[in-house]
Protein backbone atom coordinates (compact mmCIF):
# COMPACT_ATOMS: atom_id res chain seq x y z
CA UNK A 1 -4.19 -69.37 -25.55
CA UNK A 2 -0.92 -69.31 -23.95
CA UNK A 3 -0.27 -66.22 -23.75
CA UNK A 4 2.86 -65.80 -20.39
CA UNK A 5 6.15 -66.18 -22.57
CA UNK A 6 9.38 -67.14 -20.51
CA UNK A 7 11.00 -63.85 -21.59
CA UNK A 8 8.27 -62.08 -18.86
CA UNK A 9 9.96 -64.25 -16.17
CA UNK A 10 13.17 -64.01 -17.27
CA UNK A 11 13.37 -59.94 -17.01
CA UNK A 12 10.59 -60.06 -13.99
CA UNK A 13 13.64 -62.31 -12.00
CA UNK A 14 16.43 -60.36 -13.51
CA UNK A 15 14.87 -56.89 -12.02
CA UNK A 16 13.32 -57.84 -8.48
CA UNK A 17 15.57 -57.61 -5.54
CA UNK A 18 13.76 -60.20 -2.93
CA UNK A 19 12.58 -63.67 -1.90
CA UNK A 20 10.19 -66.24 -1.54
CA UNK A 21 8.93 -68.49 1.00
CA UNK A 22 8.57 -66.19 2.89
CA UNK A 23 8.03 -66.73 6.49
CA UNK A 24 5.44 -63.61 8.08
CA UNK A 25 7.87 -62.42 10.98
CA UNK A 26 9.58 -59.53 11.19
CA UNK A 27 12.65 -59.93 9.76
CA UNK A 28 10.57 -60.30 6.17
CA UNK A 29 10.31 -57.36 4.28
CA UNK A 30 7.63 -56.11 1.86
CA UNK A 31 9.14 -57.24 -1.55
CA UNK A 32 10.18 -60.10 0.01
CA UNK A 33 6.92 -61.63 0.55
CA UNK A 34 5.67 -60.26 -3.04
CA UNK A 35 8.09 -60.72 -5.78
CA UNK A 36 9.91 -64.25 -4.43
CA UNK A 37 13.18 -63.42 -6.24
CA UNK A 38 16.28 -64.64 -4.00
CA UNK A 39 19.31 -62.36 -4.05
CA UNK A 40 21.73 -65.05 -3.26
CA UNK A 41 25.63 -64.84 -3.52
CA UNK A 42 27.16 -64.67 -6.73
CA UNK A 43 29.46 -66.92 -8.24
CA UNK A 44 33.11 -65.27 -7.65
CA UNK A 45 32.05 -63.48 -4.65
CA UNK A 46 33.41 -64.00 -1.32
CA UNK A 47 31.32 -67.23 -0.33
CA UNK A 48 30.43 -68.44 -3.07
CA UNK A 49 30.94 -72.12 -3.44
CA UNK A 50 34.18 -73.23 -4.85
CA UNK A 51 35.17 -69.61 -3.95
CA UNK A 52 37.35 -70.60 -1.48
CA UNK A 53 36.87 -67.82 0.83
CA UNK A 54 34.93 -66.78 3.49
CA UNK A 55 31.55 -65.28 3.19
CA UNK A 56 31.98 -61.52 3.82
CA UNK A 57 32.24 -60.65 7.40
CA UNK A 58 29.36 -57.55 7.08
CA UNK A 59 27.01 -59.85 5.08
CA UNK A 60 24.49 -61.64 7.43
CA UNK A 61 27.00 -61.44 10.26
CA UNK A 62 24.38 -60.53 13.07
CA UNK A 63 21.86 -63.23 11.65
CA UNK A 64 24.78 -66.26 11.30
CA UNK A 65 25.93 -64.61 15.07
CA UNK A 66 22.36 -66.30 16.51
CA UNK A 67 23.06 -70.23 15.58
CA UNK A 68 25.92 -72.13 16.91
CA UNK A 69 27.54 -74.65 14.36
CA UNK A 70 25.27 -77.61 14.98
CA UNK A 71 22.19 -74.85 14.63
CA UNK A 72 23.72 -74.12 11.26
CA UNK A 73 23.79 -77.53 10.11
CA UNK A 74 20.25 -77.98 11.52
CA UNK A 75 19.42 -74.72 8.79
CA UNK A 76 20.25 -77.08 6.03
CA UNK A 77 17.55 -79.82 6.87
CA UNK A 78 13.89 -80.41 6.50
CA UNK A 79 12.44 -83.87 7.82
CA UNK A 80 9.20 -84.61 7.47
CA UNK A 81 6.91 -85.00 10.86
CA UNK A 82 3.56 -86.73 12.17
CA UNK A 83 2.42 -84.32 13.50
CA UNK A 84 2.76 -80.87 15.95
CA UNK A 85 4.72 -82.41 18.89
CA UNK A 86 7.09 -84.03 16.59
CA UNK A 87 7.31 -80.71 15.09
CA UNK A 88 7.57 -78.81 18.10
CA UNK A 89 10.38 -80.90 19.21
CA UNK A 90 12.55 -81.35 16.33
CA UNK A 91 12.36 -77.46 15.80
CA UNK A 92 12.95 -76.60 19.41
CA UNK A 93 15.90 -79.36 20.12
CA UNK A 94 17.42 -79.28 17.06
CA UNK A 95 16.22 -75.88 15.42
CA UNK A 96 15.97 -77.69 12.09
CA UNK A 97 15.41 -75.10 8.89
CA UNK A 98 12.62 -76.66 7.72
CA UNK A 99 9.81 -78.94 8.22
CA UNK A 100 7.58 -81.17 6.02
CA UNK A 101 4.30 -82.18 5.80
CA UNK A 102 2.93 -85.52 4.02
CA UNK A 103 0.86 -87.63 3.69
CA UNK A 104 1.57 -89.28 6.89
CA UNK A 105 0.97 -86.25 8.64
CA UNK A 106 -1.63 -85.63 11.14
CA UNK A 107 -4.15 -83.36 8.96
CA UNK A 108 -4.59 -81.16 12.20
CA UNK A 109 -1.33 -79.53 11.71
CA UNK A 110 -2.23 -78.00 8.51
CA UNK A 111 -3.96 -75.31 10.03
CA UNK A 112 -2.33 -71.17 10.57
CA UNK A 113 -2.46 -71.62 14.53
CA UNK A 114 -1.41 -75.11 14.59
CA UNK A 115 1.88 -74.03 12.83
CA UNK A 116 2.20 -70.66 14.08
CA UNK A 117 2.52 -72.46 17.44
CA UNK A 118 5.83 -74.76 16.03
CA UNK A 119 7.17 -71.72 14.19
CA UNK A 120 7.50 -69.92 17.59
CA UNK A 121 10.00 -72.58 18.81
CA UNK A 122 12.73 -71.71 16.42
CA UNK A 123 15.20 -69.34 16.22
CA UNK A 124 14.78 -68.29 13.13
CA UNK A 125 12.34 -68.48 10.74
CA UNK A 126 11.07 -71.75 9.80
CA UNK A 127 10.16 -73.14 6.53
CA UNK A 128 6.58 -75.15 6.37
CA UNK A 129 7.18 -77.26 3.34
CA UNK A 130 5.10 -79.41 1.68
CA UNK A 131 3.85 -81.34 -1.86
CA UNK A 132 0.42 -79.81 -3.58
CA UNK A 133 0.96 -80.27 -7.43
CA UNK A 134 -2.53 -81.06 -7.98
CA UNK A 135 -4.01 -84.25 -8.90
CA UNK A 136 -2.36 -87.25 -7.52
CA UNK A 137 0.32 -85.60 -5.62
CA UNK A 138 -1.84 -83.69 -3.09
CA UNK A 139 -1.55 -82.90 0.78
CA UNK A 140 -3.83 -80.20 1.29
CA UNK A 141 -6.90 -80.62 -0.74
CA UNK A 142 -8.80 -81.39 2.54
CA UNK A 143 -8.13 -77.64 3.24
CA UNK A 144 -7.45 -75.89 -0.11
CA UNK A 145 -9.68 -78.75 -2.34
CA UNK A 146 -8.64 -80.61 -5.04
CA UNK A 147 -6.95 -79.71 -8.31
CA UNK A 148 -6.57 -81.02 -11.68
CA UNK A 149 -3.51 -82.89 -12.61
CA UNK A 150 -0.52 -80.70 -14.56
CA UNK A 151 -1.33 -82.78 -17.66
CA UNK A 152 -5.23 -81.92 -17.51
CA UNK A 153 -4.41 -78.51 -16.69
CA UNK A 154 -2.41 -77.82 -19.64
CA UNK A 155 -5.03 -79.31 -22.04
CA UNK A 156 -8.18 -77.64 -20.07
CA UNK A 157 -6.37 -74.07 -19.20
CA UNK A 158 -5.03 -71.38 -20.17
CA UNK A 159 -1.57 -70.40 -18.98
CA UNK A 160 -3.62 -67.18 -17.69
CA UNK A 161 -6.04 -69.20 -16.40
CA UNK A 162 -3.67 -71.36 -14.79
CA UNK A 163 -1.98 -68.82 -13.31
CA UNK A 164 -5.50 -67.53 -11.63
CA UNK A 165 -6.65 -70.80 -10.27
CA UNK A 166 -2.85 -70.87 -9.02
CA UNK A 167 -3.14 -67.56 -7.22
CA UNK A 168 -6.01 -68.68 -5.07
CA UNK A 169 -4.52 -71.67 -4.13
CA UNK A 170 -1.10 -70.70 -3.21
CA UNK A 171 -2.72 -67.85 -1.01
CA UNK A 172 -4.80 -70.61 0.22
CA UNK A 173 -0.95 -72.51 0.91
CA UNK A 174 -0.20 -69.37 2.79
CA UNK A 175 -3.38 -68.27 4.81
CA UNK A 176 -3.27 -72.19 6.17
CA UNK A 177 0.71 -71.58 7.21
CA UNK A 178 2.52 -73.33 4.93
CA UNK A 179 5.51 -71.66 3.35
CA UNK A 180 7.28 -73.56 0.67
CA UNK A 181 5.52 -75.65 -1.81
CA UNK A 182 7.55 -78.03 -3.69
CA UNK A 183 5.60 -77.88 -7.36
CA UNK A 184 5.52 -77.26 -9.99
CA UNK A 185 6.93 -80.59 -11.64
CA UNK A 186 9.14 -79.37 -14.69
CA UNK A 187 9.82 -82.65 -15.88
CA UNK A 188 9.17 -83.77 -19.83
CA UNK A 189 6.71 -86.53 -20.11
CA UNK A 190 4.91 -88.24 -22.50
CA UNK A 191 4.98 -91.32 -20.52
CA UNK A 192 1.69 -93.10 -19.01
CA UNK A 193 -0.42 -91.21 -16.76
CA UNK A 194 -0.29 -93.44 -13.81
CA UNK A 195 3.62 -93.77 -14.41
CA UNK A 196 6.30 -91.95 -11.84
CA UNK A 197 6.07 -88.80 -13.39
CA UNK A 198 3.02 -89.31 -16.11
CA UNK A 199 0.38 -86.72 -15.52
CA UNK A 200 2.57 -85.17 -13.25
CA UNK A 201 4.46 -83.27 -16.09
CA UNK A 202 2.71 -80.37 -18.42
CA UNK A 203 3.16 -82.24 -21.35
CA UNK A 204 5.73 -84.01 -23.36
CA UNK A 205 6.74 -80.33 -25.11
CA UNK A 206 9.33 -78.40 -23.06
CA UNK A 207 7.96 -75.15 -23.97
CA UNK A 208 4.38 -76.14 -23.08
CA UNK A 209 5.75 -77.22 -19.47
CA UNK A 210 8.31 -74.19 -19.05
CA UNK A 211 5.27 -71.99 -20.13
CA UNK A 212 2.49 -73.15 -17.06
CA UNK A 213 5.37 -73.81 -14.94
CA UNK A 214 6.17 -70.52 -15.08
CA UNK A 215 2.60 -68.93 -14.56
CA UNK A 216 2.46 -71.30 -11.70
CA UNK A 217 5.95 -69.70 -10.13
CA UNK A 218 4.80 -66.08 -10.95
CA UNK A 219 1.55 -66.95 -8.86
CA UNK A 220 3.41 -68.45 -6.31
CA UNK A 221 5.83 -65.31 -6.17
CA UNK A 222 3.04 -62.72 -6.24
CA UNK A 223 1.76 -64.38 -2.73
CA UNK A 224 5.11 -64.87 -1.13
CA UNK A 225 4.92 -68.71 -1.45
CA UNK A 226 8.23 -69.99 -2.02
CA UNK A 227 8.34 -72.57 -5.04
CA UNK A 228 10.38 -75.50 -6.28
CA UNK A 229 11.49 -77.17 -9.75
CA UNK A 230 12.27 -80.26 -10.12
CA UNK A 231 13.48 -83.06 -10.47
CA UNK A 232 16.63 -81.49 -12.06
CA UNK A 233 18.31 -82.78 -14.30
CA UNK A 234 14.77 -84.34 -15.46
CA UNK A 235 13.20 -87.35 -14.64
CA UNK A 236 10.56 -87.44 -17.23
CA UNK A 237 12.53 -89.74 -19.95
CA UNK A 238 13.76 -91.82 -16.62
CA UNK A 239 13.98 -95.68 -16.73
CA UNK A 240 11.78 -95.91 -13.94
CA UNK A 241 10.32 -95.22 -10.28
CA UNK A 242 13.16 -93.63 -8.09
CA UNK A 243 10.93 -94.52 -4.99
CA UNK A 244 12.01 -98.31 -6.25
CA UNK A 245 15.49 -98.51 -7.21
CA UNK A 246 17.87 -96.81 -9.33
CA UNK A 247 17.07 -94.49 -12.43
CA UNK A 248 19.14 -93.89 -15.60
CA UNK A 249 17.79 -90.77 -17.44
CA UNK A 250 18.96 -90.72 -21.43
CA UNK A 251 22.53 -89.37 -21.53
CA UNK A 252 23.37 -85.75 -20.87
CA UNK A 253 23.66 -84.35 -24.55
CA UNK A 254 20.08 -86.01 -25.60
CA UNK A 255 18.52 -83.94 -22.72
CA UNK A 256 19.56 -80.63 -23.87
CA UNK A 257 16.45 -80.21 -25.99
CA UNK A 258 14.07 -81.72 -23.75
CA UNK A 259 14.39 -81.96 -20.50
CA UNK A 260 16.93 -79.43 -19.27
CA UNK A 261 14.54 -76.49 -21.19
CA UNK A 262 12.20 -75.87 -18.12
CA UNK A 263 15.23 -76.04 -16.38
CA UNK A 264 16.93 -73.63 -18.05
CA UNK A 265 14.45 -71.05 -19.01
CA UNK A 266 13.08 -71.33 -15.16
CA UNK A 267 15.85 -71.21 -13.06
CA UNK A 268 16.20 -67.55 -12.57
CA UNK A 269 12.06 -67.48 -11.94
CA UNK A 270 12.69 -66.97 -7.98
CA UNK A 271 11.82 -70.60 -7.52
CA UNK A 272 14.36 -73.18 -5.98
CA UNK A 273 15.52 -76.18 -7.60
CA UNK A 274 15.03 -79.95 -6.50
CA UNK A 275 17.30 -82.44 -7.97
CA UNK A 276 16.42 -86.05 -8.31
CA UNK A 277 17.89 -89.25 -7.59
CA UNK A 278 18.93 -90.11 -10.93
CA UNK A 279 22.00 -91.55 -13.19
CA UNK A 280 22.67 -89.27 -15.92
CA UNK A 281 25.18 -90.80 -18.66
CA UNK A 282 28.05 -88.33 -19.05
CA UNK A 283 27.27 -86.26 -16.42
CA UNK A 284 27.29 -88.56 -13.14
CA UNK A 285 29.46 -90.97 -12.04
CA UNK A 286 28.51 -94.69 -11.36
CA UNK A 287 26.24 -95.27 -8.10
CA UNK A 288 26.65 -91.30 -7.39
CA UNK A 289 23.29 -89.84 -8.75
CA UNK A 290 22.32 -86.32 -9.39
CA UNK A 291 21.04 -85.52 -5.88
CA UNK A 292 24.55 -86.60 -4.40
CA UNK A 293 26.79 -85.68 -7.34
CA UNK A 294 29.20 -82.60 -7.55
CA UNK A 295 28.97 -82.41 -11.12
CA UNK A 296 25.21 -82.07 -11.17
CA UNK A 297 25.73 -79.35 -8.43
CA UNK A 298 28.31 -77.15 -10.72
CA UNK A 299 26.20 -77.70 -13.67
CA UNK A 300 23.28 -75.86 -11.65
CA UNK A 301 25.32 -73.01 -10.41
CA UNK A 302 27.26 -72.51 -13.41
CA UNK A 303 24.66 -73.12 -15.79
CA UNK A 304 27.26 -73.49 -19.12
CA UNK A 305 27.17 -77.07 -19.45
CA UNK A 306 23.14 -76.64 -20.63
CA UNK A 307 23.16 -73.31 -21.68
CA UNK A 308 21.39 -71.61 -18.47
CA UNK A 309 22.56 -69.02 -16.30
CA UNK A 310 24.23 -69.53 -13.04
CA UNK A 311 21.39 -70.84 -10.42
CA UNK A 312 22.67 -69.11 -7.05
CA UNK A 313 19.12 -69.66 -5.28
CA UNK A 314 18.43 -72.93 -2.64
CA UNK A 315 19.10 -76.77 -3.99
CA UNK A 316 17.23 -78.97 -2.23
CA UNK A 317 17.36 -82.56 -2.58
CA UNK A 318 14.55 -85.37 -2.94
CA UNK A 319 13.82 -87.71 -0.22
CA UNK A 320 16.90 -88.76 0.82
CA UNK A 321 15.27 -92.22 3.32
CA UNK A 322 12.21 -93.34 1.32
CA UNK A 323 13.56 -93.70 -2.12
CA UNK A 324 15.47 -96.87 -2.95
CA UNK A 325 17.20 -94.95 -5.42
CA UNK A 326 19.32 -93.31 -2.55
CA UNK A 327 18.91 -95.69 0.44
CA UNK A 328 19.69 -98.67 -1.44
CA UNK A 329 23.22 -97.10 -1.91
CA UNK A 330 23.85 -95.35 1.86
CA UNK A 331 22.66 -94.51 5.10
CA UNK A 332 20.64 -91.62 5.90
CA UNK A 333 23.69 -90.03 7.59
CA UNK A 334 26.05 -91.08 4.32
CA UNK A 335 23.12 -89.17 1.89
CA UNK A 336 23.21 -85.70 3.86
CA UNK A 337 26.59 -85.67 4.36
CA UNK A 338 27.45 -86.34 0.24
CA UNK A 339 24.84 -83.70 -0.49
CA UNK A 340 25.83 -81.19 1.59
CA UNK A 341 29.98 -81.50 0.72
CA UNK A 342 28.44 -81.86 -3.33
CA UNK A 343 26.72 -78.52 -3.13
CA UNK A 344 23.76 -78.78 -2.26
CA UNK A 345 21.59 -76.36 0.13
CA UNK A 346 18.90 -78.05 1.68
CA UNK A 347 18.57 -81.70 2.61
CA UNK A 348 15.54 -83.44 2.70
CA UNK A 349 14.29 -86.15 4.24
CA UNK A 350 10.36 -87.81 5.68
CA UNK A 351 11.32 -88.51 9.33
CA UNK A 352 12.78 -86.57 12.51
CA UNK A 353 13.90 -89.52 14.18
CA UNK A 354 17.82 -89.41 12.40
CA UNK A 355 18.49 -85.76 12.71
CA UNK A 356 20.54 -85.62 15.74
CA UNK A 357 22.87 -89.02 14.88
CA UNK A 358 22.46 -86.44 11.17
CA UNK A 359 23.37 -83.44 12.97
CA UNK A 360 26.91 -85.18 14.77
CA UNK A 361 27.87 -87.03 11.14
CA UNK A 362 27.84 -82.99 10.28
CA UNK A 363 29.72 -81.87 12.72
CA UNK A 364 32.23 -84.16 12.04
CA UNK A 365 32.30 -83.50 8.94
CA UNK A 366 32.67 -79.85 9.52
CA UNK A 367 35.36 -80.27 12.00
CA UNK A 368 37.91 -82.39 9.76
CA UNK A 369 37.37 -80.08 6.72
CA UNK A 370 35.26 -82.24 4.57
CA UNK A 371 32.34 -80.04 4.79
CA UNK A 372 33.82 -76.50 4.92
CA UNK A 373 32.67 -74.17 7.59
CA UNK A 374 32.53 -71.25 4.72
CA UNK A 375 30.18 -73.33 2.53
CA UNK A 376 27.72 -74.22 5.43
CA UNK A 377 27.48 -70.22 6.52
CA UNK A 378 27.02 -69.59 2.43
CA UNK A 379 23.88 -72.27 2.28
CA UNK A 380 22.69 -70.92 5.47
CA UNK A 381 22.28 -67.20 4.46
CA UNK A 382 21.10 -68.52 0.79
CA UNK A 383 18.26 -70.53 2.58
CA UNK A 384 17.71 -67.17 4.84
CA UNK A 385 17.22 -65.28 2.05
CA UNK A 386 14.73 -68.04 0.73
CA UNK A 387 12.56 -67.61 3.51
CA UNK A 388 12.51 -63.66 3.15
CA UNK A 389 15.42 -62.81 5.80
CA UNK A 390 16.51 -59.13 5.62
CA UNK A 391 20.17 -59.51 5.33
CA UNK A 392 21.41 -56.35 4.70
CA UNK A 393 23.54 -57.81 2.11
């Protein structure tokens, strides 16, 4: 039955040249919004992080050239709204990179007009993010219907199969406005159903997740509907709900063979990477989980420490202000400023009402060195080329 090896993906991301998420304005070009393969910098190069240097003065100058600092910073967030005027202003005070929709979200919004509208205030394209694994995790099955969970798809469907019902439903994502969808769920799980990750995970067998995770990115890529792993570095084995209060995964080495696999067969799939809230013995340091943590950043990008190859697409974060994991430890302010200076891309978070006491922490930050100018133009243009930016570079 399964019949989508990881070696297609592998050589499918290794070949194409563009990326997803795509947002439908001009600046998106035809293999963009089809294959959904970022061409992000590479370690070494000029921008890179940890390079030290500059990004290169001829790549993405003109596009960097439209946003002032504080609209650069704003590139690296995505905060959750209630609806289309909190949308419209956040994007059109702020010019935030991305916005979210849950659960919380006033259902009206979900709709191609309703967001075109909001998309027209920024700058720049704007991601439309949002959570549709399927079963319980599900924001749009008022408009797209509902879906099985990933544990009763992989027992019910094909990998083809999946990858078909996942191609209707990602266009569906699309047609409706949305841009980003933060599934599929590549954590290991055997635990109960109903548990923090439960049916949200394939299956307890790495291969069996990395194999419909993967038909699920491939769909997702085919449509121009960005995609997201996570919770890296795998919060399937986790000692509990992150949403609650802290979470130790098993240590480091006794992940290689389960969790990290997805991880490291996927992450050159064109999809971006979420990393979790999570303390990972002999890998983090104490009270500085994974979504926070340099070291969980560098073994991303570099890939050695697990075996992968370098990541040098988008790194998003969880919530950073509704998980106790995180907020039980720092301020909203505190979170995006550690994730940011540890290497991360994108911070996320479920409310607008922080991001301009966010947006001066960053400046600040920017201003005395601790978050280097270089490093915020590098995420920018990696996040551009998420959303299907025509660089030039």
């Amino acid at each position: 039955m399964r019949k989508s090896p990881v070696v297609v993906f592998a050589v499918l991301a290794a070949v194409a040249t563009a990326c997803s998420g795509g947002s439908s304005t001009t600046e998106t070009t035809p293999a963009a919004s089809s294959a959904g393969v970022p061409s992000s910098v590479a370690p070494g190069e000029s921008g890179a992080p940890g390079s030290g240097t500059p990004v290169q003065s001829n790549c993405g100058a003109d596009y960097l050239g439209k946003l002032s600092q504080r609209e650069k910073l704003a590139q690296l967030l995505t905060v959750g709204i209630t609806g289309s005027a909190d949308a419209s202003n956040v994007v059109s005070s702020e010019q935030v990179g991305g916005i979210f929709i849950g659960s919380w979200t006033d259902p009206s919004l979900l709709d191609k007009s309703a967001l075109d509208a909001v998309k027209a205030q920024a700058k720049v394209p704007l991601m439309v993010t949002i959570d549709e694994e399927g079963g319980r995790v599900s924001r749009a099955k008022n408009v797209i219907g509902a879906a099985p969970s990933a544990r009763e798809i992989a027992q019910t469907q094909s990998p083809d199969e999946y990858y078909q019902f996942t191609l209707t439903r990602s266009k569906a994502l699309k047609d409706a406005g949305v841009t980003v969808d933060f599934a599929p769920d590549t954590d290991v799980s055997g635990q109960p159903a109903d548990s923090v990750i439960g049916d949200r995970s394939y299956s307890d067998d790495p291969k069996v997740v990395t194999e419909y995770a993967g038909a699920y990115i491939r769909a997702s890529n085919e449509v121009g509907l960005g995609s997201v792993i996570k919770h890296f570095p795998g919060h399937g084995s986790g000692s509990g709900d992150s949403h609650t209060g802290a979470v130790t995964t098993p240590p480091l080495d006794q992940m290689q063979n389960t969790d990290l696999v997805p991880f490291r067969d996927l992450v050159n799939s064109g999809a971006a990477v979420m990393v979790g809230h999570l303390d990972v013995p002999g890998l983090t340091e104490p009270d500085v989980p994974a979504s926070i943590s340099p070291a969980v950043m560098s073994l991303l990008r570099e890939g050695k420490g697990y075996g992968a190859p370098p990541f040098n697409g988008p790194i998003f974060t969880d919530d950073l202000s509704g998980m106790a994991a995180i907020t039980a430890r720092m301020s909203i302010a505190d979170a995006v400023e550690a994730t940011l200076v540890a290497g991360a891309d994108n911070a996320l978070w479920i409310s607008s009402d922080a991001v301009p006491s966010v947006l001066d922490r960053l400046e600040q930050s920017v201003a005395s060195g601790k978050l280097p100018a270089d490093r915020v133009d590098t995420s920018v243009l990696r996040m551009a080329r998420y959303k299907g930016v025509a660089l030039g570079c």
